[in-house]
N, C-alpha and C. Protein backbone atom coordinates (compact mmCIF):
# COMPACT_ATOMS: atom_id res chain seq x y z
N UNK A 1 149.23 177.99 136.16
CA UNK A 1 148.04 177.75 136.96
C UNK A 1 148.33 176.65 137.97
N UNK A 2 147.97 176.90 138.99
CA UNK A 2 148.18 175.89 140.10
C UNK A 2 147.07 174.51 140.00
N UNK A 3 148.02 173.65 140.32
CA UNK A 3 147.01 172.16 140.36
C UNK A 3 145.84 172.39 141.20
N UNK A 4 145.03 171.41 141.03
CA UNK A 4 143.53 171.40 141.17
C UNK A 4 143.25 172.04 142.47
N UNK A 5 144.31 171.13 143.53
CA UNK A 5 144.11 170.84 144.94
C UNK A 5 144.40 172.01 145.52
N UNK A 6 144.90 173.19 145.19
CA UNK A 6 146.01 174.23 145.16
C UNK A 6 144.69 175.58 144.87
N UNK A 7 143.58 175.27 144.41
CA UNK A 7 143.02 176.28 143.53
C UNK A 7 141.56 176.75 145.05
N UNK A 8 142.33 176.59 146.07
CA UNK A 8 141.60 177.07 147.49
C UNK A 8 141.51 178.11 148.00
N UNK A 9 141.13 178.90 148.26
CA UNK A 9 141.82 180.48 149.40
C UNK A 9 141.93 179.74 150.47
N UNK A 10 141.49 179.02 150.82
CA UNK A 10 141.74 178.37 152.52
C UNK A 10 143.46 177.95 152.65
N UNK A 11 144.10 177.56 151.38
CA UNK A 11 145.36 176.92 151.88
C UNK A 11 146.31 178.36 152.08
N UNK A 12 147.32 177.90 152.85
CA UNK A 12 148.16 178.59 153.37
C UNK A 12 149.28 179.05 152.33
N UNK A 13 149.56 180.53 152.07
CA UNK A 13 150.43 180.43 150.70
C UNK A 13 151.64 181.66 151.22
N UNK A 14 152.49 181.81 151.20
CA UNK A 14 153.78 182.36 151.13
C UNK A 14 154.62 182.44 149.60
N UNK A 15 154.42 184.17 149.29
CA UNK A 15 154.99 184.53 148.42
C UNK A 15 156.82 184.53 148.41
N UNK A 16 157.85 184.01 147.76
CA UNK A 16 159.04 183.92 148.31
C UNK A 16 159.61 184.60 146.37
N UNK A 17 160.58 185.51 147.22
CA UNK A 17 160.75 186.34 145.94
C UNK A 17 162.24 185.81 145.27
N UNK A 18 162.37 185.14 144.71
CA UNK A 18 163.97 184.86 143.48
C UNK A 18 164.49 186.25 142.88
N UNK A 19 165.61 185.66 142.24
CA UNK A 19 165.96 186.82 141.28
C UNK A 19 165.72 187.45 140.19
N UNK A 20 165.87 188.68 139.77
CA UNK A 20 165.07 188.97 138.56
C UNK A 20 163.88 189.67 139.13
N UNK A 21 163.81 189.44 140.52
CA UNK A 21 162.55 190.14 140.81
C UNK A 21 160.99 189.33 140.23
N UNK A 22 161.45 188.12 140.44
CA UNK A 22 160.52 186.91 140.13
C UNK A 22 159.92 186.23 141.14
N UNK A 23 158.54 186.41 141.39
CA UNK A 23 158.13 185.81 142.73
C UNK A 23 156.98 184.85 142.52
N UNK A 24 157.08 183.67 143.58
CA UNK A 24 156.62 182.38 143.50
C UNK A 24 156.20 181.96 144.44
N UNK A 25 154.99 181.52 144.41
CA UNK A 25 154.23 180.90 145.09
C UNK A 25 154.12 180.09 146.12
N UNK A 26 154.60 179.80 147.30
CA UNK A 26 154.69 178.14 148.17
C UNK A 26 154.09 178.43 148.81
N UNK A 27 152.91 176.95 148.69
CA UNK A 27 151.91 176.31 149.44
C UNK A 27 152.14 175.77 150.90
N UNK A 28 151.65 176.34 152.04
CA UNK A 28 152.15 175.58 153.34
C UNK A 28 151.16 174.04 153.25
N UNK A 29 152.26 173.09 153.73
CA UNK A 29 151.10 172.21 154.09
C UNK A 29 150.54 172.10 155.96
N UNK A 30 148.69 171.91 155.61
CA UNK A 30 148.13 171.79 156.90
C UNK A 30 148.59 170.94 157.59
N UNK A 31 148.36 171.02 159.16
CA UNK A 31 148.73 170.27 160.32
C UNK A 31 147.15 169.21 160.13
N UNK A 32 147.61 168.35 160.21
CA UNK A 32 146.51 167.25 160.75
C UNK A 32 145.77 167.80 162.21
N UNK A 33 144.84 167.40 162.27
CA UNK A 33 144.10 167.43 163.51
C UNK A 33 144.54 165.85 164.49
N UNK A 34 144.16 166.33 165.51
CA UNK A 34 145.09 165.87 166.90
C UNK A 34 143.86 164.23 166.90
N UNK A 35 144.17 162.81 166.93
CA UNK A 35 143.31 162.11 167.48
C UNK A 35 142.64 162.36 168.80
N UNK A 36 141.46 162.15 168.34
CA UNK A 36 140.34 162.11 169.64
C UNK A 36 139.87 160.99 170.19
N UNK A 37 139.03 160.97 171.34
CA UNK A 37 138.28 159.76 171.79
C UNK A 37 137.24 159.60 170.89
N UNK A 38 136.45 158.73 170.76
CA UNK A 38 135.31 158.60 170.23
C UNK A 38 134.30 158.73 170.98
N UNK A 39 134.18 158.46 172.52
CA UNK A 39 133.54 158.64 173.47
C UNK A 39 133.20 160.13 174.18
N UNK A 40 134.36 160.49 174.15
CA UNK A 40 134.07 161.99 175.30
C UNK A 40 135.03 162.75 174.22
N UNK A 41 135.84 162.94 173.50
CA UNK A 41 136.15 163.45 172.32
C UNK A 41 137.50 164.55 172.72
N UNK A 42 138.15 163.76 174.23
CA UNK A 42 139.52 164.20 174.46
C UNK A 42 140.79 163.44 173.47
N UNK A 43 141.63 164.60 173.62
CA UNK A 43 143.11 164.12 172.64
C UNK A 43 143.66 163.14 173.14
N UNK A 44 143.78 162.16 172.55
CA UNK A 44 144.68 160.61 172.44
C UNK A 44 146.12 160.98 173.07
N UNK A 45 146.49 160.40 174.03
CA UNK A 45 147.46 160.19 174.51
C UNK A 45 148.58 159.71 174.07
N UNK A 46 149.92 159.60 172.91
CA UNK A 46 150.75 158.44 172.92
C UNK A 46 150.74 158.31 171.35
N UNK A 47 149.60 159.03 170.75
CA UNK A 47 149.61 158.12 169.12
C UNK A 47 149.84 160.06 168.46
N UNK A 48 151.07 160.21 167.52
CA UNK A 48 151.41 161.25 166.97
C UNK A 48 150.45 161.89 165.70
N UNK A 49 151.06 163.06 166.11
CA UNK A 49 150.25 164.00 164.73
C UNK A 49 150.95 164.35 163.47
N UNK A 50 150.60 162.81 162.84
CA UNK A 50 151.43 163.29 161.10
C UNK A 50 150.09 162.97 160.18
N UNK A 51 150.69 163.24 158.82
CA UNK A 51 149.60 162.62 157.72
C UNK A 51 149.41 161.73 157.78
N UNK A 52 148.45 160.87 157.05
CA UNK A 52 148.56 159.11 156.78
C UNK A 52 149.48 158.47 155.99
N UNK A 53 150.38 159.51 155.20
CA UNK A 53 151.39 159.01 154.68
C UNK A 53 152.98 159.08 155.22
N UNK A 54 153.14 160.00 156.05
CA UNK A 54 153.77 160.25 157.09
C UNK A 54 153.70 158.71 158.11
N UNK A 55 152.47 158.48 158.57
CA UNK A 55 152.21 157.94 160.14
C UNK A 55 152.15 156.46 159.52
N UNK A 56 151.88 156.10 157.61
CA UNK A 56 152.19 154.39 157.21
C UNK A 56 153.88 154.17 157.66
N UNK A 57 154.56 155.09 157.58
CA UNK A 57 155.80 155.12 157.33
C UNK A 57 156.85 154.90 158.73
N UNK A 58 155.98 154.88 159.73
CA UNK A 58 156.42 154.82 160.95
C UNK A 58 156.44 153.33 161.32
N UNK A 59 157.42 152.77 162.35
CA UNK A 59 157.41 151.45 162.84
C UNK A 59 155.79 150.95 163.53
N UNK A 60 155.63 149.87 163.75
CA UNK A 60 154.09 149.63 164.12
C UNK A 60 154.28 149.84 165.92
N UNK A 61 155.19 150.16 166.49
CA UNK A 61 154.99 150.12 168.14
C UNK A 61 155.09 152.31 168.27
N UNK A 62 155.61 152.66 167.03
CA UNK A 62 155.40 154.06 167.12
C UNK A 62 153.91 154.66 167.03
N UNK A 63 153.39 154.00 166.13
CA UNK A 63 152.11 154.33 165.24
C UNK A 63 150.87 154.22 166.61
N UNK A 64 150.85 153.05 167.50
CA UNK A 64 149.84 153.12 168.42
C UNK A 64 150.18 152.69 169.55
N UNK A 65 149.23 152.94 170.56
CA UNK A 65 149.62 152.23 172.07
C UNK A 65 149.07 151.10 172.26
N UNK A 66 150.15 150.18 172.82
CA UNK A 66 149.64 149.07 173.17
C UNK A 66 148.90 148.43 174.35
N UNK A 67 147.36 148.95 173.99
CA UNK A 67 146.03 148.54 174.71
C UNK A 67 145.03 148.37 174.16
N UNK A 68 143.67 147.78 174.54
CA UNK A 68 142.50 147.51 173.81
C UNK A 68 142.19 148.81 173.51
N UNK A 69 141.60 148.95 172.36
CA UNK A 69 141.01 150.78 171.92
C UNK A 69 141.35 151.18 171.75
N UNK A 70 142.84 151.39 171.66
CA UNK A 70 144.32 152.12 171.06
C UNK A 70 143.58 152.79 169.96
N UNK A 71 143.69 154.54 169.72
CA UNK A 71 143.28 155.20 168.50
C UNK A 71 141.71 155.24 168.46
N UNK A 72 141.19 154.71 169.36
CA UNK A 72 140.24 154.86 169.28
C UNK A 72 139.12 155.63 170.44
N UNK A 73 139.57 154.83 171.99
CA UNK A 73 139.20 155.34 173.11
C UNK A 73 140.26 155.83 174.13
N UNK A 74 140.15 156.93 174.53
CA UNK A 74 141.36 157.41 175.63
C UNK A 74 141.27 156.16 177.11
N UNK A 75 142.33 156.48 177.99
CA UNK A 75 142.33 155.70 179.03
C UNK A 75 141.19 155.94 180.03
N UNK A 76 140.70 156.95 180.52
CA UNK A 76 139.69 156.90 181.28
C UNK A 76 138.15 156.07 180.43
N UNK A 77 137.36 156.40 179.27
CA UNK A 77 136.66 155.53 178.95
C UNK A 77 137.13 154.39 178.62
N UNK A 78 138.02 153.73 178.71
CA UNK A 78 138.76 152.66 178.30
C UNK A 78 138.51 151.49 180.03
N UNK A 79 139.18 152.27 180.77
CA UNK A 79 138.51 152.05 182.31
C UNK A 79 137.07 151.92 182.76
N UNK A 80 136.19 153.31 182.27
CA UNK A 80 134.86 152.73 182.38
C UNK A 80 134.35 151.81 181.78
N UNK A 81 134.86 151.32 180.44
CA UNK A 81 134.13 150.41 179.95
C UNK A 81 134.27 148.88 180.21
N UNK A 82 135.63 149.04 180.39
CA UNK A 82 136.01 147.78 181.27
C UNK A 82 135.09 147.13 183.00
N UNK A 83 135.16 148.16 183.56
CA UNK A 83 134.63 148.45 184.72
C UNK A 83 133.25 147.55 184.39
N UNK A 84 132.44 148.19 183.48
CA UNK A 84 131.27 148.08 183.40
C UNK A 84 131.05 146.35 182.72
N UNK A 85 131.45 146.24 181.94
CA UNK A 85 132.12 144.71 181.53
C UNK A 85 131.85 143.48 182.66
N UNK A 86 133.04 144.13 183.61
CA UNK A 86 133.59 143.36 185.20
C UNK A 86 131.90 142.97 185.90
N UNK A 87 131.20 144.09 185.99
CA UNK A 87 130.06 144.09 187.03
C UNK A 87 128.93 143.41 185.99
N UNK A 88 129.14 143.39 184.50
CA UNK A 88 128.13 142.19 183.86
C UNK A 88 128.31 141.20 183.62
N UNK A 89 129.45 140.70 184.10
CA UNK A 89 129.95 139.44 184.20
C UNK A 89 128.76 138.72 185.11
């Protein structure tokens, strides 16, 4: 019986046949979804698509870009908000 996490129809499965005429099960693993803005909800520029255990494992200048909002806001709202900042000064 397959572990808990495993017990889905949604996951991705590939039957791969051994010898003996013995065939077995492998689980694909999913692609992460792509970072977004939080603002207008376009794909992040610069910051990669791995797991969170994958992306701890990476150096810290790989993992994000170095600007305010990094991972969080793309460069154009990153500009407006600044902008808007400037003129409430």
């Amino acid at each position: 019986m397959p572990e808990p996490s495993r017990r889905v129809r949604s996951k991705k499965r590939r039957q791969i046949k051994f010898s003996r005429q013995r065939t077995v099960i492998h689980y694909r693993s999913e692609k992460t979804s792509v970072p977004r803005c939080s603002s207008c909800g376009q794909a992040l520029a610069g910051l990669p698509r791995l797991e969170p255990s994958k992306l701890s494992k990476l150096p810290g200048n790989q993992r994000r870009v170095e600007r305010m909002y990094s991972g969080n806001l793309c460069h154009s709202c990153l500009r407006d908000l600044l902008r808007q900042a400037a003129r409430n000064l």
